[in-house]
PDB file of N, CA and C in Angstrom:
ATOM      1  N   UNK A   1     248.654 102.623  86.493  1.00  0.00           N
ATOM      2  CA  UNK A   1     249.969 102.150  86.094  1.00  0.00           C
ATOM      3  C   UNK A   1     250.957 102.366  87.238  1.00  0.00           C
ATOM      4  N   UNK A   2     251.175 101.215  87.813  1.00  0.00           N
ATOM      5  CA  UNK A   2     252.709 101.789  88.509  1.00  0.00           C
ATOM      6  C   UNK A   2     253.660 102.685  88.070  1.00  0.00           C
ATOM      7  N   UNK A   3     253.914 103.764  89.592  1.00  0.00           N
ATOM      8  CA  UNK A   3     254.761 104.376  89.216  1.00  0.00           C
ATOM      9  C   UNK A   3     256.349 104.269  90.059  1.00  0.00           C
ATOM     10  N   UNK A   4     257.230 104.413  89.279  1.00  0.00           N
ATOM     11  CA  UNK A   4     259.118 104.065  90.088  1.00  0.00           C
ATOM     12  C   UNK A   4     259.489 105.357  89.169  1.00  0.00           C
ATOM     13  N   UNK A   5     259.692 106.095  90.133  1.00  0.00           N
ATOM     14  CA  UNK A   5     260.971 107.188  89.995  1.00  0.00           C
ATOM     15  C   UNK A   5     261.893 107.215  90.641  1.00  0.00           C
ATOM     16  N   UNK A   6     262.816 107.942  89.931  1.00  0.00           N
ATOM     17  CA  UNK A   6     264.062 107.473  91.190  1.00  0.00           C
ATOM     18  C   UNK A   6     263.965 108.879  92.335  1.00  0.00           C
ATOM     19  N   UNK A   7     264.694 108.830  92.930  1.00  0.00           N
ATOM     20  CA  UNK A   7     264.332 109.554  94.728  1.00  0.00           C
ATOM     21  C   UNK A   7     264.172 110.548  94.570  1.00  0.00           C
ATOM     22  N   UNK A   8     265.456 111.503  93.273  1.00  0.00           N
ATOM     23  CA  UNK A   8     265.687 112.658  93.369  1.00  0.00           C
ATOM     24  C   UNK A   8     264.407 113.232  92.597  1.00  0.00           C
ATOM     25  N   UNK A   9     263.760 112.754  92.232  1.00  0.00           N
ATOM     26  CA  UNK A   9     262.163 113.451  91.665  1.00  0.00           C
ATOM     27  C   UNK A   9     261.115 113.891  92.889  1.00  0.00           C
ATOM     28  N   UNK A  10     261.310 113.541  93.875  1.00  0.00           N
ATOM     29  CA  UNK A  10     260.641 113.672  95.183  1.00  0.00           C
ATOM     30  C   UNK A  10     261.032 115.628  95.324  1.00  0.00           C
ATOM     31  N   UNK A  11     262.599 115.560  94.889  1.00  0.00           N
ATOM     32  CA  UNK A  11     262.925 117.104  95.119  1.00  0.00           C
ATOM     33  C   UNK A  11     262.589 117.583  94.048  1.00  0.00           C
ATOM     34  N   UNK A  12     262.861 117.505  92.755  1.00  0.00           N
ATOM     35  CA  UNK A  12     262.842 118.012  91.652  1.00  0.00           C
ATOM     36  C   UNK A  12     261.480 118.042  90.830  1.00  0.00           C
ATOM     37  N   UNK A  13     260.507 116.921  90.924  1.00  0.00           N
ATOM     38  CA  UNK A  13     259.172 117.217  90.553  1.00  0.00           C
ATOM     39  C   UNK A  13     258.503 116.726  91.696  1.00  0.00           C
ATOM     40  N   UNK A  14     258.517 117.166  92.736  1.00  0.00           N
ATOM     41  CA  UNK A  14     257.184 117.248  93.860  1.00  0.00           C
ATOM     42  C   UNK A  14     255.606 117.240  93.340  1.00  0.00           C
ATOM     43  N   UNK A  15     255.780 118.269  92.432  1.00  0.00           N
ATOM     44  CA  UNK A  15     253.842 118.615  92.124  1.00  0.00           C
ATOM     45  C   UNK A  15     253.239 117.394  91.088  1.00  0.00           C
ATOM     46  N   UNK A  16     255.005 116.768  90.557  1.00  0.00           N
ATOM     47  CA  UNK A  16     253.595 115.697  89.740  1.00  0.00           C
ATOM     48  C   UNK A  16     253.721 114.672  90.448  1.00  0.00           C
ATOM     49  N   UNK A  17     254.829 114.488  91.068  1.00  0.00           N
ATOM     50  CA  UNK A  17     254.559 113.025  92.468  1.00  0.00           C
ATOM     51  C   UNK A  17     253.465 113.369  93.733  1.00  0.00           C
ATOM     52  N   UNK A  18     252.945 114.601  93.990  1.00  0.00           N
ATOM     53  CA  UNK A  18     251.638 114.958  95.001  1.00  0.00           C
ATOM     54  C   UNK A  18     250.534 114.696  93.926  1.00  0.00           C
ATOM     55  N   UNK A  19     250.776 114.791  92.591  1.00  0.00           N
ATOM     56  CA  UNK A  19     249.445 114.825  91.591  1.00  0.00           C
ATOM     57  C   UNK A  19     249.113 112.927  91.664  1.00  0.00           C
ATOM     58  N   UNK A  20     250.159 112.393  91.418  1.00  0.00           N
ATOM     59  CA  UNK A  20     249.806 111.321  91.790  1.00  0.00           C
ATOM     60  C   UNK A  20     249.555 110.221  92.802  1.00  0.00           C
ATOM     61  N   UNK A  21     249.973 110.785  93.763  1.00  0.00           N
ATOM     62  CA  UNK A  21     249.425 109.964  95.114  1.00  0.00           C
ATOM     63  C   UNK A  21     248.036 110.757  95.724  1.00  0.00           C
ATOM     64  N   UNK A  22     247.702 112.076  95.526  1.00  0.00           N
ATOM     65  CA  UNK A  22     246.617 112.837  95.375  1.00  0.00           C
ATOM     66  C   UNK A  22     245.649 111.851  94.608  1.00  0.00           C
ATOM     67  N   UNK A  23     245.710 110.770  93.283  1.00  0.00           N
ATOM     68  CA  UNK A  23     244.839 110.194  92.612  1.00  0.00           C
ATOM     69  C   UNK A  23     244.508 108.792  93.239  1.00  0.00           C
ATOM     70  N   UNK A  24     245.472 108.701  94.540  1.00  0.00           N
ATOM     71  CA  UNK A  24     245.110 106.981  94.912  1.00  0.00           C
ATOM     72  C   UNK A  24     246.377 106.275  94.743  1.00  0.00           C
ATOM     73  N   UNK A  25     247.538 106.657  93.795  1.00  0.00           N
ATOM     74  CA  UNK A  25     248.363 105.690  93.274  1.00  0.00           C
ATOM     75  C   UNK A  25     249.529 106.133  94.698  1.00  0.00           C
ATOM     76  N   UNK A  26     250.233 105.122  94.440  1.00  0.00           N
ATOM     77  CA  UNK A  26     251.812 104.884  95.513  1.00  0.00           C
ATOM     78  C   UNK A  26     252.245 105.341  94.245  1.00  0.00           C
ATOM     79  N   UNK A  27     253.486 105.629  94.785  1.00  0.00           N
ATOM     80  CA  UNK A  27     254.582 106.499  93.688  1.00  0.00           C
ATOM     81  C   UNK A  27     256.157 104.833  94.759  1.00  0.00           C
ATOM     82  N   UNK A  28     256.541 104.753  93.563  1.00  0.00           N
ATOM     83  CA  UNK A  28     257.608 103.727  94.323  1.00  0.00           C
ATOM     84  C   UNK A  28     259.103 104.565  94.141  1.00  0.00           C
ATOM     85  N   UNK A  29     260.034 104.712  94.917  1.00  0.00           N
ATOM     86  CA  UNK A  29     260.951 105.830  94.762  1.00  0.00           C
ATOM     87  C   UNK A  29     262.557 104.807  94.730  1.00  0.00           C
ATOM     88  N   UNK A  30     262.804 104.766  93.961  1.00  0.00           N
ATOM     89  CA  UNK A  30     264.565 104.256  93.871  1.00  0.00           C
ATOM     90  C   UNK A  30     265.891 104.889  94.496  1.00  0.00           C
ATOM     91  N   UNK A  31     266.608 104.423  94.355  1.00  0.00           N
ATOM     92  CA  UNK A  31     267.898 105.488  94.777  1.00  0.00           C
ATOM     93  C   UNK A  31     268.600 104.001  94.364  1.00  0.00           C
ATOM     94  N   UNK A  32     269.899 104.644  93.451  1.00  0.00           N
ATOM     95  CA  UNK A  32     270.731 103.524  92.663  1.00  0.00           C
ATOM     96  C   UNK A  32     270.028 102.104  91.847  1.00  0.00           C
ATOM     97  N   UNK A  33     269.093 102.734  91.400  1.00  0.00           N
ATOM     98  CA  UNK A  33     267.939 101.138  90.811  1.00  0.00           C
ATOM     99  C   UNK A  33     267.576 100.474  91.816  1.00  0.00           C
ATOM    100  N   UNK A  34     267.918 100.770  92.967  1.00  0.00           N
ATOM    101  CA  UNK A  34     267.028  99.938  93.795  1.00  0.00           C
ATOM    102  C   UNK A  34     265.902 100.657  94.719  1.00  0.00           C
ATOM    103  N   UNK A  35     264.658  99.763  94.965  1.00  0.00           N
ATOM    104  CA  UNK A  35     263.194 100.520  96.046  1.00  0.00           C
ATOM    105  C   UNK A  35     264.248 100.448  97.039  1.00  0.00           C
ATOM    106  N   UNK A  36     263.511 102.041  97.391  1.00  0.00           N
ATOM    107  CA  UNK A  36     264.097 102.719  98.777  1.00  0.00           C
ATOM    108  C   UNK A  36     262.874 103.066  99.758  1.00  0.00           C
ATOM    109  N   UNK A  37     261.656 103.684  98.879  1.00  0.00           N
ATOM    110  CA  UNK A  37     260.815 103.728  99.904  1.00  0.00           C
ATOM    111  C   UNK A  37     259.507 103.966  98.483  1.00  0.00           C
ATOM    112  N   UNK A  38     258.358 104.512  99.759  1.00  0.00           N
ATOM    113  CA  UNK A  38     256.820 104.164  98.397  1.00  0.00           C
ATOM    114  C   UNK A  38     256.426 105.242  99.102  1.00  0.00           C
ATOM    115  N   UNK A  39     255.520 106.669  98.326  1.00  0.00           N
ATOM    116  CA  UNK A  39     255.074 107.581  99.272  1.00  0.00           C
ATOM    117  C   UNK A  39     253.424 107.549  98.399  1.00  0.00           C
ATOM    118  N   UNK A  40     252.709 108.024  99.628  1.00  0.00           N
ATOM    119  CA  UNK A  40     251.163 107.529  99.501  1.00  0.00           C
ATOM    120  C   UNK A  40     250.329 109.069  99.925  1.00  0.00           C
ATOM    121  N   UNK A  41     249.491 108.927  99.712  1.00  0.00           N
ATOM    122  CA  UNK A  41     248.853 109.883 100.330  1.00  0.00           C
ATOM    123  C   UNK A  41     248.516 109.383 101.760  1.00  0.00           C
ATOM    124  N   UNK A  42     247.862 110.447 102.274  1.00  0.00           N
ATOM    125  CA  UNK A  42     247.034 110.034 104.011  1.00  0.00           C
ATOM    126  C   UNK A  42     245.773 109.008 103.842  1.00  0.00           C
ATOM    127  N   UNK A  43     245.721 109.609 102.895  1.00  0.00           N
ATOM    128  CA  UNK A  43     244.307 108.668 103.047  1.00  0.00           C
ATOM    129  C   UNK A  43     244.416 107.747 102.639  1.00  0.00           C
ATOM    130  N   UNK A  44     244.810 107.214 101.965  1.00  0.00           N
ATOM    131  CA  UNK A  44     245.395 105.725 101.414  1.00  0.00           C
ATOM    132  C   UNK A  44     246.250 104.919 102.638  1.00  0.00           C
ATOM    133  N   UNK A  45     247.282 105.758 103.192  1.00  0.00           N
ATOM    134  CA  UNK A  45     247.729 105.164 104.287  1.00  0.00           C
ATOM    135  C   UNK A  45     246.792 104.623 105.337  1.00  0.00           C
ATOM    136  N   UNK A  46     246.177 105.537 105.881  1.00  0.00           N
ATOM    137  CA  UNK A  46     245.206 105.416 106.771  1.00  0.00           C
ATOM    138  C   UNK A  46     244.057 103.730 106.151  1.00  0.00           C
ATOM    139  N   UNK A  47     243.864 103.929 105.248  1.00  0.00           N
ATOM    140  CA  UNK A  47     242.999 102.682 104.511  1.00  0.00           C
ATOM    141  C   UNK A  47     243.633 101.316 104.768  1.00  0.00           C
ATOM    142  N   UNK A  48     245.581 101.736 104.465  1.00  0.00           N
ATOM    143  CA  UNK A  48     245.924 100.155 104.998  1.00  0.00           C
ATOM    144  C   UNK A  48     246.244 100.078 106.500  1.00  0.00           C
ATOM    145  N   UNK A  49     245.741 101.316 107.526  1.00  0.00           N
ATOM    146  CA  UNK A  49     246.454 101.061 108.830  1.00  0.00           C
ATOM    147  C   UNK A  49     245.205 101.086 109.505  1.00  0.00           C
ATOM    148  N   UNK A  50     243.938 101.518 109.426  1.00  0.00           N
ATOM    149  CA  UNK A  50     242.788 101.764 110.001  1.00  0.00           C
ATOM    150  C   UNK A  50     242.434 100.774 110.739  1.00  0.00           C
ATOM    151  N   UNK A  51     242.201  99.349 110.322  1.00  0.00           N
ATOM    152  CA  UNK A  51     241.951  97.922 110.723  1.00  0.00           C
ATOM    153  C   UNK A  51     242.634  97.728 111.333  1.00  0.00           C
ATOM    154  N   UNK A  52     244.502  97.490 111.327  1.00  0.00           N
ATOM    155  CA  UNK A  52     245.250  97.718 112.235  1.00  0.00           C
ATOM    156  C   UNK A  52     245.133  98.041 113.420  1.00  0.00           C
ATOM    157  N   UNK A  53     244.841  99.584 113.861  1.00  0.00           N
ATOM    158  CA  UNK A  53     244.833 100.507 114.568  1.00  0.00           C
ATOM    159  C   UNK A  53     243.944 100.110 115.399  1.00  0.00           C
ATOM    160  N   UNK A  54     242.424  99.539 115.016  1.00  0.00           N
ATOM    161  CA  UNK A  54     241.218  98.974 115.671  1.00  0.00           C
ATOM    162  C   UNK A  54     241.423  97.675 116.597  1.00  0.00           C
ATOM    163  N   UNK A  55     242.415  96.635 115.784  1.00  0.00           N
ATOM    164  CA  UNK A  55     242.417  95.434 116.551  1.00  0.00           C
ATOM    165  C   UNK A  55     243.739  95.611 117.324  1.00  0.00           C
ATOM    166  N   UNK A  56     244.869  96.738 117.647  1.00  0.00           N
ATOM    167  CA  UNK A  56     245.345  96.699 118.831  1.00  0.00           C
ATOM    168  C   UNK A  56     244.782  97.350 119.582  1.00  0.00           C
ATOM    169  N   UNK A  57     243.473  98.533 119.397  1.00  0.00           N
ATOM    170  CA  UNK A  57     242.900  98.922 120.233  1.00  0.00           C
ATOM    171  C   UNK A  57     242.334  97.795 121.204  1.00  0.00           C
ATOM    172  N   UNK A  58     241.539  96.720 120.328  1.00  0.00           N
ATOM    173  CA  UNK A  58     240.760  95.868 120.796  1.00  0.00           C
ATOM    174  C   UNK A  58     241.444  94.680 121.867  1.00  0.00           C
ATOM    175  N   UNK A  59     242.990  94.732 121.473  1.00  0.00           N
ATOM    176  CA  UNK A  59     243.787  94.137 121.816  1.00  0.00           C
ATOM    177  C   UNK A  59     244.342  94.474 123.295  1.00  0.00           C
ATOM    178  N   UNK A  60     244.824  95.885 123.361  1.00  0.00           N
ATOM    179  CA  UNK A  60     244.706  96.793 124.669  1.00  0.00           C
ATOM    180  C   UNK A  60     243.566  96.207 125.892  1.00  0.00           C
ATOM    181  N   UNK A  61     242.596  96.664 125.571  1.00  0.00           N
ATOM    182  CA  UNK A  61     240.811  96.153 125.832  1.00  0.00           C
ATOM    183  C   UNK A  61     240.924  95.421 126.693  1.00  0.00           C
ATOM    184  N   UNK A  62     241.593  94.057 125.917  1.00  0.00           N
ATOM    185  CA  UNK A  62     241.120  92.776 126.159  1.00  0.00           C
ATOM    186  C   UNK A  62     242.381  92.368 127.571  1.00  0.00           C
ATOM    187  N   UNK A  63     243.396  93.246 126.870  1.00  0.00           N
ATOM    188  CA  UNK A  63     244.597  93.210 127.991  1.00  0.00           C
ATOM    189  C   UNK A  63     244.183  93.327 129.581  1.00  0.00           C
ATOM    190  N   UNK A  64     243.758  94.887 129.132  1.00  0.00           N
ATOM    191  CA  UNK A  64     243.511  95.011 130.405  1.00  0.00           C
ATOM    192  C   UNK A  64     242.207  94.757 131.474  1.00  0.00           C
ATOM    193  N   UNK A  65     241.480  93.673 130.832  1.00  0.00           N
ATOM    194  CA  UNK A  65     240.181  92.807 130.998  1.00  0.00           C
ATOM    195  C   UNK A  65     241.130  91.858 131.633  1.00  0.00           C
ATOM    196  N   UNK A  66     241.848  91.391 131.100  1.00  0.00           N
ATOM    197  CA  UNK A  66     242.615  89.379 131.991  1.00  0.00           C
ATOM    198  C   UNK A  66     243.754  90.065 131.930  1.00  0.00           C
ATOM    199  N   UNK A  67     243.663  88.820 132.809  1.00  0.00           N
ATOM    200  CA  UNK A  67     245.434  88.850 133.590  1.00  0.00           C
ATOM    201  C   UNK A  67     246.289  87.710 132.994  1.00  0.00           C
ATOM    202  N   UNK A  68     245.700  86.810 131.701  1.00  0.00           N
ATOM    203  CA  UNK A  68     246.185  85.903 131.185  1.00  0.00           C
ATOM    204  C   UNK A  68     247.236  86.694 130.163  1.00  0.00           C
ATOM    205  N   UNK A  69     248.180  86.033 130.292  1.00  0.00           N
ATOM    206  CA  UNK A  69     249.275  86.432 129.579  1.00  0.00           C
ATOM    207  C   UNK A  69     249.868  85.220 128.401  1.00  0.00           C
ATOM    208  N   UNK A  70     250.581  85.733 127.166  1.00  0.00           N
ATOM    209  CA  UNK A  70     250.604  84.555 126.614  1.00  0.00           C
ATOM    210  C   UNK A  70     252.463  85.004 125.831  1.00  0.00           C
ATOM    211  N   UNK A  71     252.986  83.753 125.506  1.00  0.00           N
ATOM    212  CA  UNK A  71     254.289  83.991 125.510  1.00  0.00           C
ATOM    213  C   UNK A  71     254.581  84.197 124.012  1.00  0.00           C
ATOM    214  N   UNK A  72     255.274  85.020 123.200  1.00  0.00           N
ATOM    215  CA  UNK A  72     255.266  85.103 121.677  1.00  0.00           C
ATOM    216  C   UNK A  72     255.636  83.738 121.303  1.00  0.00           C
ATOM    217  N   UNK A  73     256.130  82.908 121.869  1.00  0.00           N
ATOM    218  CA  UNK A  73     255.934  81.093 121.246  1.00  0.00           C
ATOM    219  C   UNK A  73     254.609  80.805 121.130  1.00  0.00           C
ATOM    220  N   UNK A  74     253.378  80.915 121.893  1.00  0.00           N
ATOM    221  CA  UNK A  74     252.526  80.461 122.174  1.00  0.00           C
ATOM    222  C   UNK A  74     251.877  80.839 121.112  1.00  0.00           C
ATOM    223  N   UNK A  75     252.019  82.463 121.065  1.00  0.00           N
ATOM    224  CA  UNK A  75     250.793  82.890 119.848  1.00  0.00           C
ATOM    225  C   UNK A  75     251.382  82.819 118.870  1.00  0.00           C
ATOM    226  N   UNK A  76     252.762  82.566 118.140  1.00  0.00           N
ATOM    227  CA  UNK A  76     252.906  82.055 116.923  1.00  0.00           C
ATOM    228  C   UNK A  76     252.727  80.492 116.816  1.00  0.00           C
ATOM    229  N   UNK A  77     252.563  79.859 117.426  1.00  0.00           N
ATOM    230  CA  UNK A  77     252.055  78.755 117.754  1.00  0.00           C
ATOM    231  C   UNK A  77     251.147  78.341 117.000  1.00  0.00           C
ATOM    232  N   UNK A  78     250.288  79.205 118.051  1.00  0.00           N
ATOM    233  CA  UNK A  78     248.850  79.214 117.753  1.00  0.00           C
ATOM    234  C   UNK A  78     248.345  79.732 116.513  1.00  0.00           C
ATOM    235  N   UNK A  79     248.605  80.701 116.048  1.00  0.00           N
ATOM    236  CA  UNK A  79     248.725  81.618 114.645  1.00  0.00           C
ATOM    237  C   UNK A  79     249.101  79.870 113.852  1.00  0.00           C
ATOM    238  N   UNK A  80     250.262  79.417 114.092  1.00  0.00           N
ATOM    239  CA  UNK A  80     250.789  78.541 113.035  1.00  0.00           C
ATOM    240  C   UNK A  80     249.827  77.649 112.894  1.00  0.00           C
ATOM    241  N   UNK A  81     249.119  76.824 114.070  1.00  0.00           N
ATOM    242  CA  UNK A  81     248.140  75.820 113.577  1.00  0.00           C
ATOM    243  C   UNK A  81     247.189  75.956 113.008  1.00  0.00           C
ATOM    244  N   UNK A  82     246.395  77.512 113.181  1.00  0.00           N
ATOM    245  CA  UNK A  82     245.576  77.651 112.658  1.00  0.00           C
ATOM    246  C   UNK A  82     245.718  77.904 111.241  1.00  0.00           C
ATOM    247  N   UNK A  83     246.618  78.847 110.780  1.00  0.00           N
ATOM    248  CA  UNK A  83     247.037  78.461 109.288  1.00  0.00           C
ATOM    249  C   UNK A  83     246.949  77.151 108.629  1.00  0.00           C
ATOM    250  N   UNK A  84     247.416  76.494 109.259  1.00  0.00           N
ATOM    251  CA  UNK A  84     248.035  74.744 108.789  1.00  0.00           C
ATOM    252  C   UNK A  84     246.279  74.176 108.755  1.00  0.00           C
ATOM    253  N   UNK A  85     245.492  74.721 109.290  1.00  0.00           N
ATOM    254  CA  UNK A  85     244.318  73.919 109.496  1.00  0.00           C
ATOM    255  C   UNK A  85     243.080  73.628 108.204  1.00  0.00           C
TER     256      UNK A  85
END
């Protein structure tokens, strides 16, 4: 079940907002009814940044393999047609 508490529970119940990002879940945190931020555990984080982390490694790599350079028009460009395709 999603969870939204508002911010000040981050100070005031810590152990059941660690109990639940401890289980896998995001905890979504308010301040004035509105999302302010989402706190996760590590390992969950790590799950959505891991892949990330790999293809700018791979990205680095490849950098410093060529000397071809490409202009952020080009690769949203390119990104765009291939979407469209």
């Amino acid at each position: 079940m999603l969870q939204i508490r508002p911010v000040s529970d981050l100070r005031n119940k810590f152990p059941e907002i660690e109990g639940v990002v401890g289980n896998g879940e995001p905890v979504f945190l308010t301040k004035n009814g509105y999302g302010t931020m989402v706190v996760m555990s590590i390992e969950k984080y790590s799950e959505l940044t891991d892949g990330i982390e790999l293809k700018l490694d791979e990205a680095d790599y490849a950098a410093e393999m060529s000397n071809v350079r490409y202009t952020h028009e080009e690769v949203f460009t390119r990104l765009r047609n291939k979407n469209n395709a």
